[in-house]
Protein backbone atom coordinates (compact mmCIF):
# COMPACT_ATOMS: atom_id res chain seq x y z
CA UNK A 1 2.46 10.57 13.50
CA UNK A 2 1.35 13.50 14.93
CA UNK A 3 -3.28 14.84 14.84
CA UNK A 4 -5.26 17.03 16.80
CA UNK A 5 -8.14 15.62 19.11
CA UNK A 6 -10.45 17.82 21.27
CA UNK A 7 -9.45 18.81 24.88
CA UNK A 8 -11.75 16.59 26.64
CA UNK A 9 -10.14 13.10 25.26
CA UNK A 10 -6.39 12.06 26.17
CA UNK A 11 -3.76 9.23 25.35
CA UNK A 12 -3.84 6.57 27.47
CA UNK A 13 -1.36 4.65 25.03
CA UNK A 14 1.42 4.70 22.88
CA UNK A 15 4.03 2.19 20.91
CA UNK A 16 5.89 1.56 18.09
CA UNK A 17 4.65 -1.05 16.30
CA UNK A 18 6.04 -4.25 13.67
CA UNK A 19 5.02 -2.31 10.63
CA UNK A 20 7.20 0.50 10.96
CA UNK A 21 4.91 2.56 12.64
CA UNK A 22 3.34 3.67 15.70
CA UNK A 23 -0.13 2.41 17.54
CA UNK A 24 -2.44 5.25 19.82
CA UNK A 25 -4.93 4.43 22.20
CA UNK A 26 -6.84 7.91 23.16
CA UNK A 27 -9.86 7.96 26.08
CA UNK A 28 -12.44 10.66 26.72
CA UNK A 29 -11.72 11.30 29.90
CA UNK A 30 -15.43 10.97 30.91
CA UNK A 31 -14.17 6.84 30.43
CA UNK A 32 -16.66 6.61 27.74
CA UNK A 33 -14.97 5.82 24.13
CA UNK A 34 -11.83 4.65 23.37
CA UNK A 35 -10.44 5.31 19.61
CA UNK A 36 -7.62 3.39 18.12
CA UNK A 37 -5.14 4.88 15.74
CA UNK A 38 -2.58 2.46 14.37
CA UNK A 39 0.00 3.76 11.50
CA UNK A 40 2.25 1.47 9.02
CA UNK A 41 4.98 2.75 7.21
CA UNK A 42 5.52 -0.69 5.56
CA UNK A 43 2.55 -2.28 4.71
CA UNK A 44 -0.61 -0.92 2.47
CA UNK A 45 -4.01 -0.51 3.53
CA UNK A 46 -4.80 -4.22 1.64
CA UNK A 47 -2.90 -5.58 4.72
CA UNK A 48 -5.67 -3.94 6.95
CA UNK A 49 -8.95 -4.63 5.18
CA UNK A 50 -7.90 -8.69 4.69
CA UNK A 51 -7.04 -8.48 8.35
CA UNK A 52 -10.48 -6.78 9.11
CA UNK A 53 -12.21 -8.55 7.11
CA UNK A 54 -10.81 -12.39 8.47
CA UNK A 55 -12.08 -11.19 12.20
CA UNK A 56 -15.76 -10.54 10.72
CA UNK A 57 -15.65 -6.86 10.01
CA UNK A 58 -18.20 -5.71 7.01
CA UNK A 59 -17.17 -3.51 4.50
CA UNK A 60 -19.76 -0.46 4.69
CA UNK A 61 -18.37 1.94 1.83
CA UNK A 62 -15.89 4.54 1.21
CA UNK A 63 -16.04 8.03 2.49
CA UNK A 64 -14.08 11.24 1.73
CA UNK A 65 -12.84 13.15 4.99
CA UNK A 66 -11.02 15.91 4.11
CA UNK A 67 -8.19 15.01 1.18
CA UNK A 68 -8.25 11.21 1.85
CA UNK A 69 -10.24 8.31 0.63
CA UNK A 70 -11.44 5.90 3.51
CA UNK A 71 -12.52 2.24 3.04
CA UNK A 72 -15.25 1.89 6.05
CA UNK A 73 -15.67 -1.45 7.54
CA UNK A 74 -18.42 -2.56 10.37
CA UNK A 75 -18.11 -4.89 12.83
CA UNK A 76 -19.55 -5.61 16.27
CA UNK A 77 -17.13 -3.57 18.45
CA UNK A 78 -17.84 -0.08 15.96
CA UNK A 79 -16.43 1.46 12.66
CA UNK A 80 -13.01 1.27 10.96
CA UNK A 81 -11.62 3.78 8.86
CA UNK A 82 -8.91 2.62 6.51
CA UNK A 83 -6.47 5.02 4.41
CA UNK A 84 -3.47 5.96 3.17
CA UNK A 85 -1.81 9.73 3.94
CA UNK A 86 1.32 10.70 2.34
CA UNK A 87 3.06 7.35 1.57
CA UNK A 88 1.70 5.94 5.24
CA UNK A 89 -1.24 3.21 5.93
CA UNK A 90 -3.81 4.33 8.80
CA UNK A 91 -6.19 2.19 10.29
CA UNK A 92 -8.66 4.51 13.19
CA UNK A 93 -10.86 2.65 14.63
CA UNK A 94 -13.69 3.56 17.40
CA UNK A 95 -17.34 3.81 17.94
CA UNK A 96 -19.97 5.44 15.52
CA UNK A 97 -21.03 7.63 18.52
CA UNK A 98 -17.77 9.54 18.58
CA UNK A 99 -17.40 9.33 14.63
CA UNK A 100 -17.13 13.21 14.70
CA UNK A 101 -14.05 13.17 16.81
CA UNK A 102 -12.54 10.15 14.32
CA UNK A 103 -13.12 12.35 10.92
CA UNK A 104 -11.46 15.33 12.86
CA UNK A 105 -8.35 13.13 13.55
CA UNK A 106 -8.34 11.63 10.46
CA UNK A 107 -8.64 15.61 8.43
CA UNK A 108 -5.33 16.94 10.74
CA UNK A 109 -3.44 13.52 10.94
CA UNK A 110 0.47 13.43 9.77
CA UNK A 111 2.78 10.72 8.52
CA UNK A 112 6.11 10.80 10.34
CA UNK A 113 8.73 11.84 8.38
């Protein structure tokens, strides 16, 4: 997958992961927030959302950021935005205080192809 992020934040991680897919750990580099991106290539967002939902997470709503329909969920450790993007399931999660910089990913992200 490839997204834009602002200047100020960087990736501290990066894997493949068992759905087909790749996982992202970015920082702001002022060691503040952490935001999680994880992609699936085989699995649909259902897989997320039941998995959210067994560790206590809250569904809040959906939202529309930029084309794409996000299922919101709440839980103690921040938000989780949950979508699908050109045939690929995203899951971003991080707090609400950087929420900005997680709609902003979530507008310029891009399925591998």
């Amino acid at each position: 997958m490839t997204f834009e992020y602002p200047e100020n934040w960087i990736i501290t991680g990066h894997a493949t992961n068992e759905y087909g897919g790749e996982d992202v750990e970015l920082q702001d580099k002022d060691n503040m927030y952490g935001i999680s991106i994880m992609s699936a290539t085989n699995e649909n967002p259902q897989k997320f959302e039941d998995d959210l939902v067994s560790s206590g997470f809250e569904w809040s709503g959906t939202k529309e950021i930029g084309n794409v329909e996000c299922n919101i969920y709440e839980g103690d450790h921040g938000r989780v935005y949950v979508f699908q993007k050109d045939g690929t399931s995203f899951r971003v999660d991080g707090p609400i205080e950087v929420e900005y910089v997680i709609e902003d990913i979530i507008k310029s992200i891009k399925a591998k192809k």
